[in-house]
Protein backbone atom coordinates (compact mmCIF):
# COMPACT_ATOMS: atom_id res chain seq x y z
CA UNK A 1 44.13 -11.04 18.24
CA UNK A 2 46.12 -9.33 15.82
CA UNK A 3 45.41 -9.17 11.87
CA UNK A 4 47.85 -9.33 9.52
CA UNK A 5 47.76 -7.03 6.69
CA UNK A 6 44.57 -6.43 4.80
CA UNK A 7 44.47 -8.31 1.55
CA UNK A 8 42.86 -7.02 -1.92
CA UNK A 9 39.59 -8.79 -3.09
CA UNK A 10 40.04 -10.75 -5.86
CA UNK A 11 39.47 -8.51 -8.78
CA UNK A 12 35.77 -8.95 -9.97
CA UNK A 13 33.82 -7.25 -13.19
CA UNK A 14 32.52 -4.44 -10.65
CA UNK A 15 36.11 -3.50 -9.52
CA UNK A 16 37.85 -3.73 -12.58
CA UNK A 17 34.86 -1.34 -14.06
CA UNK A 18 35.53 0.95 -11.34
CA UNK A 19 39.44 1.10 -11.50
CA UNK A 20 38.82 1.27 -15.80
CA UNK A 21 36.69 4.10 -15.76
CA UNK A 22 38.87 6.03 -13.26
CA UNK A 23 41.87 5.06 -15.95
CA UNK A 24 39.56 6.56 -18.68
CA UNK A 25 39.20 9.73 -16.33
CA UNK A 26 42.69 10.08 -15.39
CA UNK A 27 45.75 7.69 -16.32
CA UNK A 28 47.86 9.72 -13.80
CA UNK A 29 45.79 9.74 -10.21
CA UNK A 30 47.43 11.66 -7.20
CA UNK A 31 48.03 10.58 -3.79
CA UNK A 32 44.20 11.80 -2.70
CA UNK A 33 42.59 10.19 -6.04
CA UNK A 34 44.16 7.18 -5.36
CA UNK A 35 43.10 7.07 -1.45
CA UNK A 36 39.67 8.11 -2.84
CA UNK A 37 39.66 4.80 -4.99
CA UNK A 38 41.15 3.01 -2.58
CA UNK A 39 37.89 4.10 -0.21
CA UNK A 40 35.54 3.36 -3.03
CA UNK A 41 36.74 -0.35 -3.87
CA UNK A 42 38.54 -1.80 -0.59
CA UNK A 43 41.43 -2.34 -2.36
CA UNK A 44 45.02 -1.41 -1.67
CA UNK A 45 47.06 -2.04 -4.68
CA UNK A 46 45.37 0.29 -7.02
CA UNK A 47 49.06 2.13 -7.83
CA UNK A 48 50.14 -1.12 -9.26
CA UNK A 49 46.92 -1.52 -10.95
CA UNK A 50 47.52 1.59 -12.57
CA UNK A 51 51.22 1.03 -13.85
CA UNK A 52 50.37 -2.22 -15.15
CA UNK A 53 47.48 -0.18 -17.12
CA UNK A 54 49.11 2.41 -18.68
CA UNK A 55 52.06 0.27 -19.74
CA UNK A 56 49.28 -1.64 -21.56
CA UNK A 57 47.58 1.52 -22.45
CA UNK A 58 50.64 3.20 -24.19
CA UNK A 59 51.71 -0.17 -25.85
CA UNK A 60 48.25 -0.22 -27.34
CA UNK A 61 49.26 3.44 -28.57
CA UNK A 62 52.82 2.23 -30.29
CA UNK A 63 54.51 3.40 -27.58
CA UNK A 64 56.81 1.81 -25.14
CA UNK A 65 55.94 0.39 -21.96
CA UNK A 66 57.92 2.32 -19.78
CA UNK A 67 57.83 6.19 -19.32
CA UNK A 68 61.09 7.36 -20.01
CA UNK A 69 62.40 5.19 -22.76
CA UNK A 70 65.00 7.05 -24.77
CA UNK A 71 62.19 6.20 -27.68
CA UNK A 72 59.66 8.32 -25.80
C-alpha cells in the first residue's frame, strides 16, 4: 500500500512551545537545526513556520516584514 506524503500534526501548545523557544534561540536555523527540529516535533513545515515568525517578529520590532525591503 503506498502512503502519500506525511502530513504535519495540527499545531498544539507543546509544538508551538518547542518551535518558539528554538525561535528565541535562533531566528535563522540551518539546514541540520532545522532537520534536528524536524526530528524533535514530527513536523515538516518548520521553514515556513519560521518565515511566518520572523516576519511577525521584525514587524513587532518596526521593521518590515520582508528581509530586504529597500527600508531595511
Amino acid at each position: 500500500m503506498a502512503s502519500g506524503p506525511q502530513q504535519n500534526p495540527k499545531l498544539n501548545d507543546s509544538l508551538v512551545q518547542i518551535l518558539e523557544e528554538n525561535f528565541k534561540k535562533n531566528k535563522f536555523p540551518d539546514t541540520t537545526e532545522v532537520m534536528l527540529i524536524s526530528a524533535e516535533t514530527g513536523l515538516t513545515e518548520e521553514t515556513k513556520w519560521f518565515q511566518k515568525r520572523h516576519e511577525q517578529w521584525r514587524q513587532s520590532e518596526g521593521l518590515p516584514a520582508k528581509v530586504g525591503s529597500i527600508l531595511d
